[in-house]
PDB file of N, CA and C in Angstrom:
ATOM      1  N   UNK A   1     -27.481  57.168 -26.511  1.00  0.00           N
ATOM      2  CA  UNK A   1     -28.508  58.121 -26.833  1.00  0.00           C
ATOM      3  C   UNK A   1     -29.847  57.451 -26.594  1.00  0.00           C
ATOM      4  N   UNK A   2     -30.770  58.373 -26.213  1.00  0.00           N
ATOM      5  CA  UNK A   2     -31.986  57.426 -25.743  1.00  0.00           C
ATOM      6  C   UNK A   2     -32.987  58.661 -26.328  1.00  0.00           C
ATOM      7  N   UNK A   3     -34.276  58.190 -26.909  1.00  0.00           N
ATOM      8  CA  UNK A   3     -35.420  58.998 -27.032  1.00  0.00           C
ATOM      9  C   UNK A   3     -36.234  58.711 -27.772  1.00  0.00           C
ATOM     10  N   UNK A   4     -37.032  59.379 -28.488  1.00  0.00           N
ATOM     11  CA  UNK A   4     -38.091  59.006 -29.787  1.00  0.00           C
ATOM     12  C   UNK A   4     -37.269  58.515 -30.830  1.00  0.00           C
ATOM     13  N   UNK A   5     -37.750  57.972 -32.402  1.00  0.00           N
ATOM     14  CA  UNK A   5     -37.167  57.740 -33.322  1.00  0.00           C
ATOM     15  C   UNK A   5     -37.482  58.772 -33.974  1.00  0.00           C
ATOM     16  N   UNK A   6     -37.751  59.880 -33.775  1.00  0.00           N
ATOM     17  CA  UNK A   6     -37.519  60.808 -34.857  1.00  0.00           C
ATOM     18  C   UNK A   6     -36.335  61.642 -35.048  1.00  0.00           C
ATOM     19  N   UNK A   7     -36.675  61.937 -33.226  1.00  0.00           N
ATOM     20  CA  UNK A   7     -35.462  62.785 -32.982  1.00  0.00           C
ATOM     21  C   UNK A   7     -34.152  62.446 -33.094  1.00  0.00           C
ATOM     22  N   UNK A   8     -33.662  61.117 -32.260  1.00  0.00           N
ATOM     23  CA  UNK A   8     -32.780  60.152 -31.947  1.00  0.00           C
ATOM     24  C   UNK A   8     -31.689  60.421 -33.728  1.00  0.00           C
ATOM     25  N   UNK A   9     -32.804  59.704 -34.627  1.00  0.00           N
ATOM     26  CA  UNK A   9     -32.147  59.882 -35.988  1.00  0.00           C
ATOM     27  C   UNK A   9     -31.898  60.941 -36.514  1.00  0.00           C
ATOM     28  N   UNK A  10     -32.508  62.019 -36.266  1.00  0.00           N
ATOM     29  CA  UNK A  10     -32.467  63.670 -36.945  1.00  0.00           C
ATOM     30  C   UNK A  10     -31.322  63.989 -36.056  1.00  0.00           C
ATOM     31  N   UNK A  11     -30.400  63.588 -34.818  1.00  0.00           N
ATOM     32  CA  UNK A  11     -29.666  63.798 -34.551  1.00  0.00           C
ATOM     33  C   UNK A  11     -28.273  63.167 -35.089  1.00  0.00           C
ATOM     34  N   UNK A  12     -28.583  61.976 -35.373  1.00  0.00           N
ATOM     35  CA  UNK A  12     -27.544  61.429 -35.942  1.00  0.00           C
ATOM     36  C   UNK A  12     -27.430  61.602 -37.253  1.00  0.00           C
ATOM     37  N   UNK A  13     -28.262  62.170 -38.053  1.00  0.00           N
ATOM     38  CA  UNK A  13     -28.292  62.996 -39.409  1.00  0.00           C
ATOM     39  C   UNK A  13     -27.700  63.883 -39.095  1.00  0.00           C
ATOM     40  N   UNK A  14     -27.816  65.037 -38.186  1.00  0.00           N
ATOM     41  CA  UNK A  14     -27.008  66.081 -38.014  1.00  0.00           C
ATOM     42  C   UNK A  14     -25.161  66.487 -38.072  1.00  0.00           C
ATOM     43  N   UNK A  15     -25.360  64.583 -36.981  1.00  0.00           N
ATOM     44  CA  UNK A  15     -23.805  64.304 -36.769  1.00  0.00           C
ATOM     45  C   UNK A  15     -23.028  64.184 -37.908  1.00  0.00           C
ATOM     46  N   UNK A  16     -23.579  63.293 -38.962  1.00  0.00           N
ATOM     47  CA  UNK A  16     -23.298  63.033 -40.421  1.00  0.00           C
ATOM     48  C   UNK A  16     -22.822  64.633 -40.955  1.00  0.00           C
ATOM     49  N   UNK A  17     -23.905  65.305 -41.405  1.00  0.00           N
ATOM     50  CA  UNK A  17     -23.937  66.337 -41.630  1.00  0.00           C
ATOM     51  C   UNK A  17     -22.547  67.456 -41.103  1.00  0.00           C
ATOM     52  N   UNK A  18     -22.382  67.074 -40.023  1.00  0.00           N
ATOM     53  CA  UNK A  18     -21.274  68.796 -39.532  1.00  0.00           C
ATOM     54  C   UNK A  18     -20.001  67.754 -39.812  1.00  0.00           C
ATOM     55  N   UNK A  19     -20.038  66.283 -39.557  1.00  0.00           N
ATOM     56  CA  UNK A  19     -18.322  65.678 -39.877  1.00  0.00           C
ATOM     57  C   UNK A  19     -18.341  65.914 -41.595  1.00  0.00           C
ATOM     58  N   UNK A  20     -19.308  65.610 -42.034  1.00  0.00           N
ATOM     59  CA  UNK A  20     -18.947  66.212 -44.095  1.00  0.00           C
ATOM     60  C   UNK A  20     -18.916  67.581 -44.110  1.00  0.00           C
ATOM     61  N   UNK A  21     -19.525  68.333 -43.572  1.00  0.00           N
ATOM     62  CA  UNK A  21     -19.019  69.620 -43.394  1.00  0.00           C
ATOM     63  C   UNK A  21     -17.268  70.095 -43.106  1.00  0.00           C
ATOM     64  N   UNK A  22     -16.882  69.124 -42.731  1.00  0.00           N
ATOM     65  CA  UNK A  22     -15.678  69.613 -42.089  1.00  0.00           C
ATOM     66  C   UNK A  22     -14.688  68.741 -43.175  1.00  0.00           C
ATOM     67  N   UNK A  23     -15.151  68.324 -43.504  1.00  0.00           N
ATOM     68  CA  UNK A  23     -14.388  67.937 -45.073  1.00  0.00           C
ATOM     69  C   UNK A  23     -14.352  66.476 -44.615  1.00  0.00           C
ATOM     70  N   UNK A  24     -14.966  65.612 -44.089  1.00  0.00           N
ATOM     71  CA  UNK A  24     -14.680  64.773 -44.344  1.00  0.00           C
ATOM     72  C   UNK A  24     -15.456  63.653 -44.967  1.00  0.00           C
ATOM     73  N   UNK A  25     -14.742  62.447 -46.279  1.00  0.00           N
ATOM     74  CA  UNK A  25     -15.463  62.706 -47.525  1.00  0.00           C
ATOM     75  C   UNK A  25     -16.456  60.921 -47.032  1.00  0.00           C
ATOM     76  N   UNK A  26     -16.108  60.179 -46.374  1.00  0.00           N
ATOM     77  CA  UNK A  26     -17.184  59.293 -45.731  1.00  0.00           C
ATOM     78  C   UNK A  26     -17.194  59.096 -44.203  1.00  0.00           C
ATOM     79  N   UNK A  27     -18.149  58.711 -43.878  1.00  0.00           N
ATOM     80  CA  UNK A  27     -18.507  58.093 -42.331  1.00  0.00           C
ATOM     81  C   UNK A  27     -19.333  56.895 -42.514  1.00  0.00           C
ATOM     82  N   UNK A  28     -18.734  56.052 -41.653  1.00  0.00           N
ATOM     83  CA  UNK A  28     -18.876  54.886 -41.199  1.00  0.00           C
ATOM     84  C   UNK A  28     -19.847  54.554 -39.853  1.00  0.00           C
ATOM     85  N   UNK A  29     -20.989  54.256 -39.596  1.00  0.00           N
ATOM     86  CA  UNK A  29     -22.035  54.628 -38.396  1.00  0.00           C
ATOM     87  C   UNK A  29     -22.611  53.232 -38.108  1.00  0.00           C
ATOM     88  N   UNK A  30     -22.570  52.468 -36.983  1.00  0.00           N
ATOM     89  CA  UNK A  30     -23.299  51.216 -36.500  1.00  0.00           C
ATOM     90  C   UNK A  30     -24.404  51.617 -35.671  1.00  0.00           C
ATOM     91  N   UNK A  31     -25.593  51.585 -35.548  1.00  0.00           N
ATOM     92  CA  UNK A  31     -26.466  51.834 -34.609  1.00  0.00           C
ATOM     93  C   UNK A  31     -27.538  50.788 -34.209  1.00  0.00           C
ATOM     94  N   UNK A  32     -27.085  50.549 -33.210  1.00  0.00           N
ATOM     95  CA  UNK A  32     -27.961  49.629 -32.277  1.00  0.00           C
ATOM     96  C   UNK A  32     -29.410  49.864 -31.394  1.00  0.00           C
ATOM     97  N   UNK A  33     -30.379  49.698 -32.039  1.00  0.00           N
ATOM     98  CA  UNK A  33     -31.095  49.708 -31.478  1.00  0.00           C
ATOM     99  C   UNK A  33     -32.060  48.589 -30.656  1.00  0.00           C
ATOM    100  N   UNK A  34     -32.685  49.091 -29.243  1.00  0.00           N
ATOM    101  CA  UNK A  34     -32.941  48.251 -28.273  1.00  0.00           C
ATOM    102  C   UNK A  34     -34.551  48.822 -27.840  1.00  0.00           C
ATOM    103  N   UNK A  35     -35.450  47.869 -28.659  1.00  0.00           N
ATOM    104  CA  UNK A  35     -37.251  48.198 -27.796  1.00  0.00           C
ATOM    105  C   UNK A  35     -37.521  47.480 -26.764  1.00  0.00           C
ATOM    106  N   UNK A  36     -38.350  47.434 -26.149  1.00  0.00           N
ATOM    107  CA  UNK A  36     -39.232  46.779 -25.343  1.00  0.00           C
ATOM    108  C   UNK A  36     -40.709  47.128 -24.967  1.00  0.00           C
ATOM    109  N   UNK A  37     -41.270  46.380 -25.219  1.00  0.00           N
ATOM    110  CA  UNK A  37     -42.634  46.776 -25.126  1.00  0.00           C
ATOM    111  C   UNK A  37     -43.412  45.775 -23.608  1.00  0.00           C
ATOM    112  N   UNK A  38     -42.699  45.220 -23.126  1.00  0.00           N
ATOM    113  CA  UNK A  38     -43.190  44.612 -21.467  1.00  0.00           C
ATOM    114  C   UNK A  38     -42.952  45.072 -20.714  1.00  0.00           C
ATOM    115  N   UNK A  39     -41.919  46.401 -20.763  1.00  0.00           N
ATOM    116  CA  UNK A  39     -42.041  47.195 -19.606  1.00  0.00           C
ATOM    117  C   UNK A  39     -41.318  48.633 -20.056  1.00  0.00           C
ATOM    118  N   UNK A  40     -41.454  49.542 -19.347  1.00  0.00           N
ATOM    119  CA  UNK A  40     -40.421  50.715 -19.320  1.00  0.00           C
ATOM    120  C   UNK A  40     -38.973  50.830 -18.525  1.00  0.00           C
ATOM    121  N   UNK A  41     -38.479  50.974 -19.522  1.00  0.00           N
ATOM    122  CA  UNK A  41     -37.072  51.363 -19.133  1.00  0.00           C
ATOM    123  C   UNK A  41     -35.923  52.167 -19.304  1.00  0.00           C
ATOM    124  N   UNK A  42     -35.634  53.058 -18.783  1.00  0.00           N
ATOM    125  CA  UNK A  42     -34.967  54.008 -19.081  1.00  0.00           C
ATOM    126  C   UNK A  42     -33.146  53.837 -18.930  1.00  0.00           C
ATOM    127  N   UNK A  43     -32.738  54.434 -19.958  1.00  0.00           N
ATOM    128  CA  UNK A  43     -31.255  54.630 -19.771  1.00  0.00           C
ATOM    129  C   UNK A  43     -30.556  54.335 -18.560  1.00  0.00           C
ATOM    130  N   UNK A  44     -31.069  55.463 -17.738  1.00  0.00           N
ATOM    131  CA  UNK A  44     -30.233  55.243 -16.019  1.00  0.00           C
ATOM    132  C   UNK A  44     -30.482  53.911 -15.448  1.00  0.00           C
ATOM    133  N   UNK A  45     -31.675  53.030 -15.740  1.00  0.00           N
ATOM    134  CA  UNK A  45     -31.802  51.819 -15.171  1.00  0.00           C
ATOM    135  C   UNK A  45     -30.742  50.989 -15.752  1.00  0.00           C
ATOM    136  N   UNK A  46     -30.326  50.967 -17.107  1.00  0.00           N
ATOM    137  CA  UNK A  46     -29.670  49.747 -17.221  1.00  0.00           C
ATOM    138  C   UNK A  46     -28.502  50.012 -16.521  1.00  0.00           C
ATOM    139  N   UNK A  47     -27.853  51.778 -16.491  1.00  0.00           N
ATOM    140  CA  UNK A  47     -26.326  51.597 -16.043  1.00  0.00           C
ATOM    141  C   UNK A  47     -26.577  51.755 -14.847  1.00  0.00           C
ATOM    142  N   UNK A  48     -27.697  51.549 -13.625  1.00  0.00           N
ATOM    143  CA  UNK A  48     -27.793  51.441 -12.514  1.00  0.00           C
ATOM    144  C   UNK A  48     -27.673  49.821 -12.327  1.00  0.00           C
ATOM    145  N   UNK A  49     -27.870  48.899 -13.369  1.00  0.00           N
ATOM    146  CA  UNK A  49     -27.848  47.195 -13.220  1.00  0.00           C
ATOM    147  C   UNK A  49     -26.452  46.748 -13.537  1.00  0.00           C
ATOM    148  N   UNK A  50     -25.735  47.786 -14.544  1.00  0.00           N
ATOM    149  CA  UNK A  50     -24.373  47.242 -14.593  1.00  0.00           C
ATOM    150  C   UNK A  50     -23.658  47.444 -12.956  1.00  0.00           C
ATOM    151  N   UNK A  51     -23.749  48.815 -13.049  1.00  0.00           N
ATOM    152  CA  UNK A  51     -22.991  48.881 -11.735  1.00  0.00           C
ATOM    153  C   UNK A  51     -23.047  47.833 -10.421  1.00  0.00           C
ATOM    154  N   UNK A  52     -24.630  47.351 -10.586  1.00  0.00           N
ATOM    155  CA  UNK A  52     -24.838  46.796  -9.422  1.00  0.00           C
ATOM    156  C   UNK A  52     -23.687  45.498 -10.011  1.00  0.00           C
ATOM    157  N   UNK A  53     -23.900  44.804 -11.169  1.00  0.00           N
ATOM    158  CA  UNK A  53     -23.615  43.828 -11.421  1.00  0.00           C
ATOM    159  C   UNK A  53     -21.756  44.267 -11.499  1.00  0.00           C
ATOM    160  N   UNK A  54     -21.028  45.241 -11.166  1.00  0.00           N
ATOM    161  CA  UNK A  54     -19.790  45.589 -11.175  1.00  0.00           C
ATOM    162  C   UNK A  54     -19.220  45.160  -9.732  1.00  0.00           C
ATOM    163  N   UNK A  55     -20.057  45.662  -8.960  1.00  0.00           N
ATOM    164  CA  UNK A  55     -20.287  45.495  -7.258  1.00  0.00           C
ATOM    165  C   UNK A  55     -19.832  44.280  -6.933  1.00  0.00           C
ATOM    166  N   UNK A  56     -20.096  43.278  -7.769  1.00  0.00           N
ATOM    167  CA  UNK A  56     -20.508  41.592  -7.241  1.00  0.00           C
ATOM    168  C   UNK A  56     -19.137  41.056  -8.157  1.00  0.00           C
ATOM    169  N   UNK A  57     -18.187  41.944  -8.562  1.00  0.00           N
ATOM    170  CA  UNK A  57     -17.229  40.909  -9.090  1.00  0.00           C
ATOM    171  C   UNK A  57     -16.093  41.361  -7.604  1.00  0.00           C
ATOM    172  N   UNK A  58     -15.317  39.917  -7.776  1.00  0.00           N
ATOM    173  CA  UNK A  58     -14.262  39.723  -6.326  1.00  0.00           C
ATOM    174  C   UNK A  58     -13.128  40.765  -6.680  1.00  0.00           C
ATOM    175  N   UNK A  59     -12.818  41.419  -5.111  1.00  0.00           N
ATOM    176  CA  UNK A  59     -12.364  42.748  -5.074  1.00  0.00           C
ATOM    177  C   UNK A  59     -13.318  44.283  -5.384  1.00  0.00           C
ATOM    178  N   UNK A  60     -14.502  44.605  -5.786  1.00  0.00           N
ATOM    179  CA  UNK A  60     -14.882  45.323  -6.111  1.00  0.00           C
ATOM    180  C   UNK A  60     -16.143  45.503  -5.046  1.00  0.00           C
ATOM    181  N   UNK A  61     -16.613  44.479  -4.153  1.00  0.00           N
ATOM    182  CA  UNK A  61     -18.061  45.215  -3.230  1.00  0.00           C
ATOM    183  C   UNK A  61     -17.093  45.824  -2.188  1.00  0.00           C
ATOM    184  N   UNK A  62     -18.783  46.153  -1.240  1.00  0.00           N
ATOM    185  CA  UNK A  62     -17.742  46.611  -0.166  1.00  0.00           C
ATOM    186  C   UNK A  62     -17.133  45.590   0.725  1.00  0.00           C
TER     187      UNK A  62
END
């Protein structure tokens, strides 16, 4: 999930919210969060660096 911290969390409040809704009586939630303030970077960049870095293991370039 990627976005502001308001939203980001009011969504994962939500998530909370509809699994106790549905009867269930705890949830368990790890959330990792990742800033940077030296540059911009968006979501698609990092899984555009894995891939590259997927490319370069033996058997997998072209």
């Amino acid at each position: 999930m990627q976005g502001e911290w308001t939203p980001v969390f009011q969504a994962i409040e939500a998530c909370h919210a509809a699994v106790h809704a549905m009867g269930c009586p705890r949830i368990f939630t790890t959330v990792k969060v990742n800033t940077r303030t030296d540059r911009g970077q968006m979501l698609e960049d990092k899984v555009a660096s894995v891939e590259a870095l997927l490319q370069q293991l033996p058997g997998r370039g072209p």
